[in-house]
PDB file of N, CA and C in Angstrom:
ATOM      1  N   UNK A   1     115.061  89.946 106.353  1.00  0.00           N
ATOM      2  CA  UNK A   1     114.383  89.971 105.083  1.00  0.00           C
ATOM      3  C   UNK A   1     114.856  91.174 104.249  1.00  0.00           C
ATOM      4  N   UNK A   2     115.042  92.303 104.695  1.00  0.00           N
ATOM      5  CA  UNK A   2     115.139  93.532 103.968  1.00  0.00           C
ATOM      6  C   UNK A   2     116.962  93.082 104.119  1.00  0.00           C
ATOM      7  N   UNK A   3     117.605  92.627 104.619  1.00  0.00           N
ATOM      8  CA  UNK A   3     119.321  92.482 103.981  1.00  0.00           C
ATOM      9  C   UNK A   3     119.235  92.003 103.025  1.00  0.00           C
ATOM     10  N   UNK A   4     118.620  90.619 102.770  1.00  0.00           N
ATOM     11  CA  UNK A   4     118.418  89.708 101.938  1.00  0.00           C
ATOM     12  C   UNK A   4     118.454  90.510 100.458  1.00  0.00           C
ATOM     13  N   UNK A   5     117.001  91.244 100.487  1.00  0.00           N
ATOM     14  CA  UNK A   5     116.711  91.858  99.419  1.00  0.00           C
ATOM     15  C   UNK A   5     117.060  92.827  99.372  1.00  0.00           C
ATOM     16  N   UNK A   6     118.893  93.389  99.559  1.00  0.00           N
ATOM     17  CA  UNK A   6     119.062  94.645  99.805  1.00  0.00           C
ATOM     18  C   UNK A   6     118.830  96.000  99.852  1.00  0.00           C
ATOM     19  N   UNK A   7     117.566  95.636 100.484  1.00  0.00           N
ATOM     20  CA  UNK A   7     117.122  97.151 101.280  1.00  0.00           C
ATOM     21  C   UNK A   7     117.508  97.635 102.383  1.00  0.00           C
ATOM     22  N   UNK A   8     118.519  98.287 102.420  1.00  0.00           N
ATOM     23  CA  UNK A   8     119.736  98.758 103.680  1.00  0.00           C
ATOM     24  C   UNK A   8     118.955  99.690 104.507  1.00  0.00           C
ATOM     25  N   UNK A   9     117.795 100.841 104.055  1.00  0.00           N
ATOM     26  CA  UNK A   9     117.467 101.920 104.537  1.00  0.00           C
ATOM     27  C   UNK A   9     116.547 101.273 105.045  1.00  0.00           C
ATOM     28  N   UNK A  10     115.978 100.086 105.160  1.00  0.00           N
ATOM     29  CA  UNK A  10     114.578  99.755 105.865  1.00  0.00           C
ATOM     30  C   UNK A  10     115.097  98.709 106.467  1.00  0.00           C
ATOM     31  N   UNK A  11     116.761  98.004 106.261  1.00  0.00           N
ATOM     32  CA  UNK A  11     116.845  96.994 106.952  1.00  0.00           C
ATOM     33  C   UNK A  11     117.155  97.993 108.838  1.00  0.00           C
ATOM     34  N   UNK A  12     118.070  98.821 108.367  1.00  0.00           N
ATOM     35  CA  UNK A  12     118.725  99.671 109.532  1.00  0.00           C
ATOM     36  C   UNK A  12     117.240 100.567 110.237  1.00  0.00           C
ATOM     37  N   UNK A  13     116.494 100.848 109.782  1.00  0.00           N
ATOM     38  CA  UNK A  13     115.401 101.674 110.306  1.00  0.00           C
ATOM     39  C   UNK A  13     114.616 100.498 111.223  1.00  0.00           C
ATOM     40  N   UNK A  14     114.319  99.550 110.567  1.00  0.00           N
ATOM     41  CA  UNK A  14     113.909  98.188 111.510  1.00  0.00           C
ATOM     42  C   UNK A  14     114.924  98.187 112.746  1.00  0.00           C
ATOM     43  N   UNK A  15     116.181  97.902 112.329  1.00  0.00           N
ATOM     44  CA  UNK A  15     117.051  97.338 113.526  1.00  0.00           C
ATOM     45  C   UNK A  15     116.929  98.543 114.475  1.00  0.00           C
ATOM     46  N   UNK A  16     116.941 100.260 114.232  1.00  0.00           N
ATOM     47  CA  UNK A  16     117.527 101.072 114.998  1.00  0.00           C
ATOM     48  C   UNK A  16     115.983 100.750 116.025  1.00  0.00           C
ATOM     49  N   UNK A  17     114.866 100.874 114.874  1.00  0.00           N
ATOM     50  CA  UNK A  17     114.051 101.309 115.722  1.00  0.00           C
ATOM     51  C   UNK A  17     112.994  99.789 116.597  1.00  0.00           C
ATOM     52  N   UNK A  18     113.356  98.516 116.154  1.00  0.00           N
ATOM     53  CA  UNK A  18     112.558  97.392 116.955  1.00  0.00           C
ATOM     54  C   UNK A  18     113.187  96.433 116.964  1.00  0.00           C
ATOM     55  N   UNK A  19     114.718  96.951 116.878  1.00  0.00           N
ATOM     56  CA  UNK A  19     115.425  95.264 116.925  1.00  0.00           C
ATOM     57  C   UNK A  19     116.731  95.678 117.108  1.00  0.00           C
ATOM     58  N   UNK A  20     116.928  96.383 118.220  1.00  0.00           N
ATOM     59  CA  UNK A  20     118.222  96.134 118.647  1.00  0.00           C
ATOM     60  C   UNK A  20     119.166  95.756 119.111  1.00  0.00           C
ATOM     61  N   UNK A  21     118.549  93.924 119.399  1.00  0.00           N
ATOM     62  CA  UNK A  21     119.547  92.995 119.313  1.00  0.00           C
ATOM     63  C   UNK A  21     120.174  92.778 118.412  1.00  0.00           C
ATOM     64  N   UNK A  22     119.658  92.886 117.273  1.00  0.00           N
ATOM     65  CA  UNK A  22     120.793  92.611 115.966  1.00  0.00           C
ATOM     66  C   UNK A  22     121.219  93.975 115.455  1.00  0.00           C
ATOM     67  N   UNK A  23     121.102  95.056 116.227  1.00  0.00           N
ATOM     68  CA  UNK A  23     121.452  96.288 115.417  1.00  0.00           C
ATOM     69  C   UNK A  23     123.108  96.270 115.002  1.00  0.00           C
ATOM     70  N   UNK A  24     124.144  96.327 115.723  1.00  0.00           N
ATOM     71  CA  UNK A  24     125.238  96.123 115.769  1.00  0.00           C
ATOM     72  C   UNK A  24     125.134  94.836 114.542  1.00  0.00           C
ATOM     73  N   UNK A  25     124.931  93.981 114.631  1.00  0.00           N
ATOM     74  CA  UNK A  25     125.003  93.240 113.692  1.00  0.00           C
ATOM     75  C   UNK A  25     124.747  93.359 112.440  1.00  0.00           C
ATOM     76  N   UNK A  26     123.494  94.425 112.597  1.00  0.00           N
ATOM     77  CA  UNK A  26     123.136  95.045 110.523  1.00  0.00           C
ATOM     78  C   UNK A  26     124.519  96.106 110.311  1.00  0.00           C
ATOM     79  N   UNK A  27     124.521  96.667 111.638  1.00  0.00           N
ATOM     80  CA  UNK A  27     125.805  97.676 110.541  1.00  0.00           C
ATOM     81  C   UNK A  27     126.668  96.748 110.444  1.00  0.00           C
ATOM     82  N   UNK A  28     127.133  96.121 110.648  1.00  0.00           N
ATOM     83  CA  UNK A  28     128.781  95.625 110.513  1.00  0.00           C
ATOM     84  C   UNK A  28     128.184  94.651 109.380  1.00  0.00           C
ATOM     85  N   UNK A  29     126.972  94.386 108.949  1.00  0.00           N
ATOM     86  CA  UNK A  29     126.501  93.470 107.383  1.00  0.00           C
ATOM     87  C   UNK A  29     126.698  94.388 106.225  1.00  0.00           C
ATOM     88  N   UNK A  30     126.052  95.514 106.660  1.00  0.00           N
ATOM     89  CA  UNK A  30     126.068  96.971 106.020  1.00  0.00           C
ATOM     90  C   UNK A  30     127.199  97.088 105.406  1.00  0.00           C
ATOM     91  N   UNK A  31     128.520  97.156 106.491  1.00  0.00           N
ATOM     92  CA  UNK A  31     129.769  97.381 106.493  1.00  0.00           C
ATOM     93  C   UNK A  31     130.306  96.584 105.211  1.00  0.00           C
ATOM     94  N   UNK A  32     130.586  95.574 105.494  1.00  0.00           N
ATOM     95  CA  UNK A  32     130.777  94.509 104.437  1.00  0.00           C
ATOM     96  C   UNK A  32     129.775  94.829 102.818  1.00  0.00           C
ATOM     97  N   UNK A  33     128.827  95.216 103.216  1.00  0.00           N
ATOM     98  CA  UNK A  33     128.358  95.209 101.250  1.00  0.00           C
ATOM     99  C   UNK A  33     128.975  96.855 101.060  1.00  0.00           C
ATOM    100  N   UNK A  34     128.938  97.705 101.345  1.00  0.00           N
ATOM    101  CA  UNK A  34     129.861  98.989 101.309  1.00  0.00           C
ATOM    102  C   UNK A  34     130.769  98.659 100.517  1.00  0.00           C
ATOM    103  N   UNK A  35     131.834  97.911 101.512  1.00  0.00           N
ATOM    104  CA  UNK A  35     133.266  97.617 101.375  1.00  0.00           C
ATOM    105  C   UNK A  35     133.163  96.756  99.954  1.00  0.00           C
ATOM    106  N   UNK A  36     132.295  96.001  99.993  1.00  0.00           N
ATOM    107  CA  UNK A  36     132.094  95.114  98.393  1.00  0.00           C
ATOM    108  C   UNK A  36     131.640  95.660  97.397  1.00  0.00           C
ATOM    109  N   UNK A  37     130.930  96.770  97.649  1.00  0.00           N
ATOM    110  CA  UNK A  37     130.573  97.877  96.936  1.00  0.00           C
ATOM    111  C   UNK A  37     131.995  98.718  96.201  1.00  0.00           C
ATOM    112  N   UNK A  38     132.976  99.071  96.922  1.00  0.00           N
ATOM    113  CA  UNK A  38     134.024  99.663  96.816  1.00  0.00           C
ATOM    114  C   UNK A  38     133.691 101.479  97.861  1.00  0.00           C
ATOM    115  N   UNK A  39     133.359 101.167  98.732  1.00  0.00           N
ATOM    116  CA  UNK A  39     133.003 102.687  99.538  1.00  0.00           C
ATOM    117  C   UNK A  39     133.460 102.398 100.830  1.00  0.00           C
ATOM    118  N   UNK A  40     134.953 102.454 100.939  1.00  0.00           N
ATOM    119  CA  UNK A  40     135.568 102.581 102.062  1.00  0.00           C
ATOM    120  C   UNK A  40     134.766 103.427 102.883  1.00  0.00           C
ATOM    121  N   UNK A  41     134.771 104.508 102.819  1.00  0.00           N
ATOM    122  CA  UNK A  41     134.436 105.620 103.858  1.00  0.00           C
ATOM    123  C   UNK A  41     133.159 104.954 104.483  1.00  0.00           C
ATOM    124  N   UNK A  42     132.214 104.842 103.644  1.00  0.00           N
ATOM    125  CA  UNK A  42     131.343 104.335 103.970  1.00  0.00           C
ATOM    126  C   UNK A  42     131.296 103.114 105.047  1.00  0.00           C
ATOM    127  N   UNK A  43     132.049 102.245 104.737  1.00  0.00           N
ATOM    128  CA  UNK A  43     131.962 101.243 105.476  1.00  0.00           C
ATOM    129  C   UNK A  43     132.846 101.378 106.719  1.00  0.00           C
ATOM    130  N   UNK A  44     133.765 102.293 106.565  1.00  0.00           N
ATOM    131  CA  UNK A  44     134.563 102.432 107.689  1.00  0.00           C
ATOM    132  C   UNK A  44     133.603 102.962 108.745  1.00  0.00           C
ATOM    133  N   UNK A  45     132.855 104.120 108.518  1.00  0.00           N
ATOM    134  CA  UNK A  45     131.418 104.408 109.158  1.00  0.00           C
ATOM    135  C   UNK A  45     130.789 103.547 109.530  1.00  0.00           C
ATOM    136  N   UNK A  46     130.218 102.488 109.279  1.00  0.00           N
ATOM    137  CA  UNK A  46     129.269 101.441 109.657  1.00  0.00           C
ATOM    138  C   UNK A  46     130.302 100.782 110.265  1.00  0.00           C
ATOM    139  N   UNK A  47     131.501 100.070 110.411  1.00  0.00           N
ATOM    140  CA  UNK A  47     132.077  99.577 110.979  1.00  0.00           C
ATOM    141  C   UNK A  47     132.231  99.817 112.166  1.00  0.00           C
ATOM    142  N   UNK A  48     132.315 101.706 112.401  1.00  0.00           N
ATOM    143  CA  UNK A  48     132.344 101.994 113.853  1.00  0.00           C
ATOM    144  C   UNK A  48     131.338 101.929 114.411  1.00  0.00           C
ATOM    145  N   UNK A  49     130.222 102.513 113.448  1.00  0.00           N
ATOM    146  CA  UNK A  49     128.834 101.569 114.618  1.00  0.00           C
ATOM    147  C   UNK A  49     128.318 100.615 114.919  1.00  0.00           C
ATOM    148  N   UNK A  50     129.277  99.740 114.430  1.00  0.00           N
ATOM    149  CA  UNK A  50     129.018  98.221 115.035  1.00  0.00           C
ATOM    150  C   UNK A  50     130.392  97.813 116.014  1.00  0.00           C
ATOM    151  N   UNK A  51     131.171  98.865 116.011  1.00  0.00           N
ATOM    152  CA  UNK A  51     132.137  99.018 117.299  1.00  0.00           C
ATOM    153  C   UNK A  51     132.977  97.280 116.498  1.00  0.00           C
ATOM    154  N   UNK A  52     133.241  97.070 115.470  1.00  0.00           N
ATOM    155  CA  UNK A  52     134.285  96.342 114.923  1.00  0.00           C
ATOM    156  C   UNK A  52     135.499  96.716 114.105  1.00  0.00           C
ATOM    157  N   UNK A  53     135.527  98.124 114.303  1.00  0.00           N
ATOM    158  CA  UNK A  53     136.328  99.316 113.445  1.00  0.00           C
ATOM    159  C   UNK A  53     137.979  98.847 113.580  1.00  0.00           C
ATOM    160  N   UNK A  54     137.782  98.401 114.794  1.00  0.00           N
ATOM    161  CA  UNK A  54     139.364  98.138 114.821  1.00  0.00           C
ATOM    162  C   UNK A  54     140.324  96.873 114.321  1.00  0.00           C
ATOM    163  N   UNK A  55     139.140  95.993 113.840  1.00  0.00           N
ATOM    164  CA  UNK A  55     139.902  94.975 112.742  1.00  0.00           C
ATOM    165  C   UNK A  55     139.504  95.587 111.603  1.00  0.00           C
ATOM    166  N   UNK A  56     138.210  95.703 111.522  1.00  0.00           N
ATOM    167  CA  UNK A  56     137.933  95.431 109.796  1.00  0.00           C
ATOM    168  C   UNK A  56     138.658  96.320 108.821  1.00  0.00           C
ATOM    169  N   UNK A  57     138.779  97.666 109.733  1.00  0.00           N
ATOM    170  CA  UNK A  57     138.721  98.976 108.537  1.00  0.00           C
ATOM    171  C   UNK A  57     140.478  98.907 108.386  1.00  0.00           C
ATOM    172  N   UNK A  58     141.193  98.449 109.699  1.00  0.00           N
ATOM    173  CA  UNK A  58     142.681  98.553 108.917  1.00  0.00           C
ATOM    174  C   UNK A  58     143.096  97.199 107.941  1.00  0.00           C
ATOM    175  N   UNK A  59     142.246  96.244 108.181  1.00  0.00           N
ATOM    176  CA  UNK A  59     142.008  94.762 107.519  1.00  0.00           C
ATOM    177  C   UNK A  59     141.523  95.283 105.893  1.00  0.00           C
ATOM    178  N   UNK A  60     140.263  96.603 105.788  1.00  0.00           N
ATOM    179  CA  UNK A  60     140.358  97.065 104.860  1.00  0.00           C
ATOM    180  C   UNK A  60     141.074  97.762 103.958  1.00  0.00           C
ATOM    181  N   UNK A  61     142.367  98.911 104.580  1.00  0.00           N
ATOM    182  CA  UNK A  61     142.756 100.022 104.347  1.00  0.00           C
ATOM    183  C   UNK A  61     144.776  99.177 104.289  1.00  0.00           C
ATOM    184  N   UNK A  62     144.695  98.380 104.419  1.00  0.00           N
ATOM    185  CA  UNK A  62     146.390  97.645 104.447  1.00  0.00           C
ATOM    186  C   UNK A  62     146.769  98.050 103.105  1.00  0.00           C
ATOM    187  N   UNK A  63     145.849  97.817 102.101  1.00  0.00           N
ATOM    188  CA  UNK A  63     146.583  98.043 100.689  1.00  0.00           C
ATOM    189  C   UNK A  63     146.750  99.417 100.563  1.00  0.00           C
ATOM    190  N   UNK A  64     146.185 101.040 100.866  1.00  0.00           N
ATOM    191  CA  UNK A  64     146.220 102.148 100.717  1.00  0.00           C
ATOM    192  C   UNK A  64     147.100 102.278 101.961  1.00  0.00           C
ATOM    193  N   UNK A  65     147.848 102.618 102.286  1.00  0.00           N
ATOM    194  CA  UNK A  65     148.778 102.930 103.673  1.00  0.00           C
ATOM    195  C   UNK A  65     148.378 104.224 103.847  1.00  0.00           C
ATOM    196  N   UNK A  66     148.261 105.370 102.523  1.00  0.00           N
ATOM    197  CA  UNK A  66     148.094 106.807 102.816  1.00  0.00           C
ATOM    198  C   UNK A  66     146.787 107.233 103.401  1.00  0.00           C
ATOM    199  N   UNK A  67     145.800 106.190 103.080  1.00  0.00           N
ATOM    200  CA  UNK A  67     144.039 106.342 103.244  1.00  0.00           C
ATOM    201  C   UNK A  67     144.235 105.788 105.149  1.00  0.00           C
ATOM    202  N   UNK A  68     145.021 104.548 105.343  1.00  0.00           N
ATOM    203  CA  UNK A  68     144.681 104.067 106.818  1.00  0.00           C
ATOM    204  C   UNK A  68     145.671 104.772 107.881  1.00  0.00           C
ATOM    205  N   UNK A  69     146.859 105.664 107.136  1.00  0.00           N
ATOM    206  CA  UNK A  69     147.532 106.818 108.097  1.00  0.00           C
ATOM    207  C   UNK A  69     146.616 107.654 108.162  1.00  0.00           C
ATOM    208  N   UNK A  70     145.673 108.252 107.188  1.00  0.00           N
ATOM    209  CA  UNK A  70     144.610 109.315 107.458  1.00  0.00           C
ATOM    210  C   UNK A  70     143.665 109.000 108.294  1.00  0.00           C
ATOM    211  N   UNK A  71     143.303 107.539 108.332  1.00  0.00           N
ATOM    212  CA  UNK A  71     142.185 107.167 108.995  1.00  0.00           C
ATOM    213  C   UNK A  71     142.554 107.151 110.439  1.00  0.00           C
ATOM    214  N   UNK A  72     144.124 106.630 111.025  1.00  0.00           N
ATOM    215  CA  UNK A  72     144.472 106.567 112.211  1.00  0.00           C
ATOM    216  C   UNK A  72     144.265 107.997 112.763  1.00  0.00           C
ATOM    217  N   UNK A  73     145.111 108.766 112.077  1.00  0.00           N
ATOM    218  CA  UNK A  73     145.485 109.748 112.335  1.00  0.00           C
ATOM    219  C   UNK A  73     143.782 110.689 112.739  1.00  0.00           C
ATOM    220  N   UNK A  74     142.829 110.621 111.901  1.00  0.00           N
ATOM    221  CA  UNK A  74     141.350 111.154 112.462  1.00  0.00           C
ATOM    222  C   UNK A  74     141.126 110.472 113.460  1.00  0.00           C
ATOM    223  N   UNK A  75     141.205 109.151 114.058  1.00  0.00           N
ATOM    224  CA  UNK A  75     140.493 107.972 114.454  1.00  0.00           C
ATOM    225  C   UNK A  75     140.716 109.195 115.909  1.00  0.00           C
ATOM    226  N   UNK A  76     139.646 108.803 116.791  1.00  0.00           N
ATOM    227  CA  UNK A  76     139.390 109.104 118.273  1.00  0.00           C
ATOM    228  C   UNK A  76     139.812 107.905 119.106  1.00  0.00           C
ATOM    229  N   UNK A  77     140.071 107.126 118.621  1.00  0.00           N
ATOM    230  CA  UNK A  77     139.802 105.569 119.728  1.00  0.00           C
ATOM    231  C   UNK A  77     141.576 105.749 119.674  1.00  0.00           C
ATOM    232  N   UNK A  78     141.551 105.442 121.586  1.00  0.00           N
ATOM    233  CA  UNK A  78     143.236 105.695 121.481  1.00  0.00           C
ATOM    234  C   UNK A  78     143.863 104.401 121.045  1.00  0.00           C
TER     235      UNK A  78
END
């Protein structure tokens, strides 16, 4: 209900705190309105906490090469 009506701060406060079967699933929804938003960073963030970081964000970052060498290059995940 709160994605729907994009309320992000009460959709994620629900999921962290009584529904964390779909938690992984709100960030990586999260992720996507970010990214549609135009807030890479942002969504690259939510992407990793929905542990889908490793398609979406270089799936995001293909057109900037200099933004997804920076991003590799920080990234922790070998």
């Amino acid at each position: 209900m709160y994605q729907a009506s994009d309320q992000w701060d009460k959709a994620l406060a629900t999921a962290e705190r009584g529904d964390r079967i779909h938690l992984r699933t709100t960030y990586h929804n999260y992720a996507g309105v970010l990214e549609a938003r135009g807030d890479p960073s942002g969504a690259a963030h939510m992407y990793q906490r929905a542990d889908t970081h490793r398609h979406h964000v270089p799936r995001m970052l293909i057109n900037d090469p200099p933004a997804l060498q920076q991003y590799i290059l920080n990234s922790k995940d070998p």
